[in-house]
C-alpha atoms as a PDB file:
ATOM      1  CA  UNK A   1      92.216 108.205  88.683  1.00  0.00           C
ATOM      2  CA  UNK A   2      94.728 105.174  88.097  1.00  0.00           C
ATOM      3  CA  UNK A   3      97.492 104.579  90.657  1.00  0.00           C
ATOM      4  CA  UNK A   4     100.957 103.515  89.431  1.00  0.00           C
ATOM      5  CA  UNK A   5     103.578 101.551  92.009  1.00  0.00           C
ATOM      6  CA  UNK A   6     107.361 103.564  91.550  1.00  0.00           C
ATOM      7  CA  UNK A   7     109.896 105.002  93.787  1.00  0.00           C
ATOM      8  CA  UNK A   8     111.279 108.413  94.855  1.00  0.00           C
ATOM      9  CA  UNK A   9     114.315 108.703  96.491  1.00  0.00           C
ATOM     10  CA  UNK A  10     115.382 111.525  98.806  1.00  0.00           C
ATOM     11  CA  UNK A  11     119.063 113.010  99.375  1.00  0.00           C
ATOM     12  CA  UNK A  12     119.175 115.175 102.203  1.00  0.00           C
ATOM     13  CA  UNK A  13     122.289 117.185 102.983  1.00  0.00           C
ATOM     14  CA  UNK A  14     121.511 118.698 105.789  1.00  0.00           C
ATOM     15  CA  UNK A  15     119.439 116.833 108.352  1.00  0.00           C
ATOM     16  CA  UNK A  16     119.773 118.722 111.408  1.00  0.00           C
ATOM     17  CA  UNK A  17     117.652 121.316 109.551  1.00  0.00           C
ATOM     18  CA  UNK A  18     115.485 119.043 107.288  1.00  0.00           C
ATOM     19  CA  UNK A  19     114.737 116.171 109.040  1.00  0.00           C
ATOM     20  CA  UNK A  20     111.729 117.593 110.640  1.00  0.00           C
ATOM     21  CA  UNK A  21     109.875 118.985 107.706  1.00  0.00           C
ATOM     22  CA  UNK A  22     111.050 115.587 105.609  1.00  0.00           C
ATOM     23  CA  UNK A  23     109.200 113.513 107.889  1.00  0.00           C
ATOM     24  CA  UNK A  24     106.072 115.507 108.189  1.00  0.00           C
ATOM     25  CA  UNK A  25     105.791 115.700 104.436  1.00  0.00           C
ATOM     26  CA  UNK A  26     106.263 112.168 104.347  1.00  0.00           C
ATOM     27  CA  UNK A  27     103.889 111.659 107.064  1.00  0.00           C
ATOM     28  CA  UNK A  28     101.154 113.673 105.832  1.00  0.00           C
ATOM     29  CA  UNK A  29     101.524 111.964 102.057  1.00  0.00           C
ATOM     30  CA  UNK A  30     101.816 108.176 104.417  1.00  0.00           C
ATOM     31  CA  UNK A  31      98.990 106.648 102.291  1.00  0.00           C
ATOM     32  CA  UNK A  32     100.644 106.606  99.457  1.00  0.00           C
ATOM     33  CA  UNK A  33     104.302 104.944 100.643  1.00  0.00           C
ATOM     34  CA  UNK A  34     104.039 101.374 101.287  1.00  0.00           C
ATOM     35  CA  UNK A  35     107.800 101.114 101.739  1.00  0.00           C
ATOM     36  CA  UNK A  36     110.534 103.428 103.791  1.00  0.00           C
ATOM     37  CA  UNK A  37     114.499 102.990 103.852  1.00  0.00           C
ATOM     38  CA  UNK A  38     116.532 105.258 105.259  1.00  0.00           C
ATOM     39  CA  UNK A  39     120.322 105.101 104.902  1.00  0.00           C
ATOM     40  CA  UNK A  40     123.231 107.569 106.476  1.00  0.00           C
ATOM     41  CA  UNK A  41     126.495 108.207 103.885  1.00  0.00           C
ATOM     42  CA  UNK A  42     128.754 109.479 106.456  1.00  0.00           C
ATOM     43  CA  UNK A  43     131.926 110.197 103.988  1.00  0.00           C
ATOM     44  CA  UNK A  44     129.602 112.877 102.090  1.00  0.00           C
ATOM     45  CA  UNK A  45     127.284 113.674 104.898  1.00  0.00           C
ATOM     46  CA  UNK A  46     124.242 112.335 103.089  1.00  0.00           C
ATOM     47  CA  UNK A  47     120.895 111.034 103.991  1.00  0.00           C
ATOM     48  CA  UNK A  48     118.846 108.805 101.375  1.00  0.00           C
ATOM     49  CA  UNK A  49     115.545 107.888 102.018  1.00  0.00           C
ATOM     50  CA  UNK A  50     114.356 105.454  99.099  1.00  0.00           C
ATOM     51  CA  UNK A  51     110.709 105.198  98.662  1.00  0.00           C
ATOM     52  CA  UNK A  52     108.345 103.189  97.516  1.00  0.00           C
ATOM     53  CA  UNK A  53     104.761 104.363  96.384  1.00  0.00           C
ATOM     54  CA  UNK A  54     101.394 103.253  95.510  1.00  0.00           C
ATOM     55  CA  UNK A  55      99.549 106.156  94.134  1.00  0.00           C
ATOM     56  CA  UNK A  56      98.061 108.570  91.580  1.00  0.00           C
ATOM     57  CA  UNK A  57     100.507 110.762  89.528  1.00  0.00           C
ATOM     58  CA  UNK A  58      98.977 113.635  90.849  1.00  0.00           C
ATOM     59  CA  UNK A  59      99.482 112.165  94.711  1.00  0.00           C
ATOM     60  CA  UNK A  60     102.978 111.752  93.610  1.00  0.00           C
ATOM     61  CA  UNK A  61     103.498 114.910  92.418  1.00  0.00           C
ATOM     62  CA  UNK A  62     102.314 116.491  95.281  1.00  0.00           C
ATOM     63  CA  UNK A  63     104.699 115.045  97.431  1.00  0.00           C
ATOM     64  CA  UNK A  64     107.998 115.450  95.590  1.00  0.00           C
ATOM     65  CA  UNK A  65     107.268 119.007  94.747  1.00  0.00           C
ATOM     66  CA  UNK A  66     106.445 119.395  98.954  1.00  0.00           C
ATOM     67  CA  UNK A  67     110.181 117.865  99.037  1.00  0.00           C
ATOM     68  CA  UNK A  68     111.715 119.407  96.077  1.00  0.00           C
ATOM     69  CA  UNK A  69     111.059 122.663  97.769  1.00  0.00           C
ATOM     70  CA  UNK A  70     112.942 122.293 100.781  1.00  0.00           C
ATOM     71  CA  UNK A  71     116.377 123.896 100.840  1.00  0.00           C
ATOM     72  CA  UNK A  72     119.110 121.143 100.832  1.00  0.00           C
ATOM     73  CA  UNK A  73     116.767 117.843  99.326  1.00  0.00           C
ATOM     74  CA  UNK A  74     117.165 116.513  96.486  1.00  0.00           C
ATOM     75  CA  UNK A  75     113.993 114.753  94.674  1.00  0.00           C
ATOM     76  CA  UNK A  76     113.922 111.970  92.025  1.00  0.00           C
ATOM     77  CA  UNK A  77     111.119 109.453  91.026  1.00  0.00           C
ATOM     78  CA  UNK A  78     110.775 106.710  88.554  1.00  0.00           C
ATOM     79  CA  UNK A  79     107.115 105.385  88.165  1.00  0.00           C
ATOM     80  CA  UNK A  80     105.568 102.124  86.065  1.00  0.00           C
ATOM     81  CA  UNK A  81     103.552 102.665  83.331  1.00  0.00           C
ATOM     82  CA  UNK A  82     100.737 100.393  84.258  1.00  0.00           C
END
């Protein structure tokens, strides 16, 4: 299966309760990120992660549905063609 280089990017708006379960996702999918920024928006009490990832779509997929379904995240991702 091909592997295709994108990014996801992750709003959190409610770390205290997410925090834990967004870094185990991420942690358990680790392979497949080669890059990690994470950036606090204190005047809407946000939390963006921006991702980027090396993998298969599949690979991909299962990690932003694992995020999608978290109450309070909010999952986008834009991947290359080639």
């Amino acid at each position: 299966m091909s592997k295709r280089i994108g990014t996801i990017t992750v709003i959190i708006t409610n770390r205290a309760a997410q925090a834990a379960q967004v870094n185990s996702i991420l942690s358990d999918h680790g392979e497949a990120i080669i890059g990690r920024m994470g950036i606090p928006y204190a005047p809407k009490g946000l939390h963006i992660i921006a991702l980027i990832v090396h993998a298969s779509t599949d690979e991909i997929g299962a990690l932003t549905g694992k995020l999608g379904t978290l109450e309070g995240v909010l999952v986008k991702s834009a991947l290359t063609k080639a």
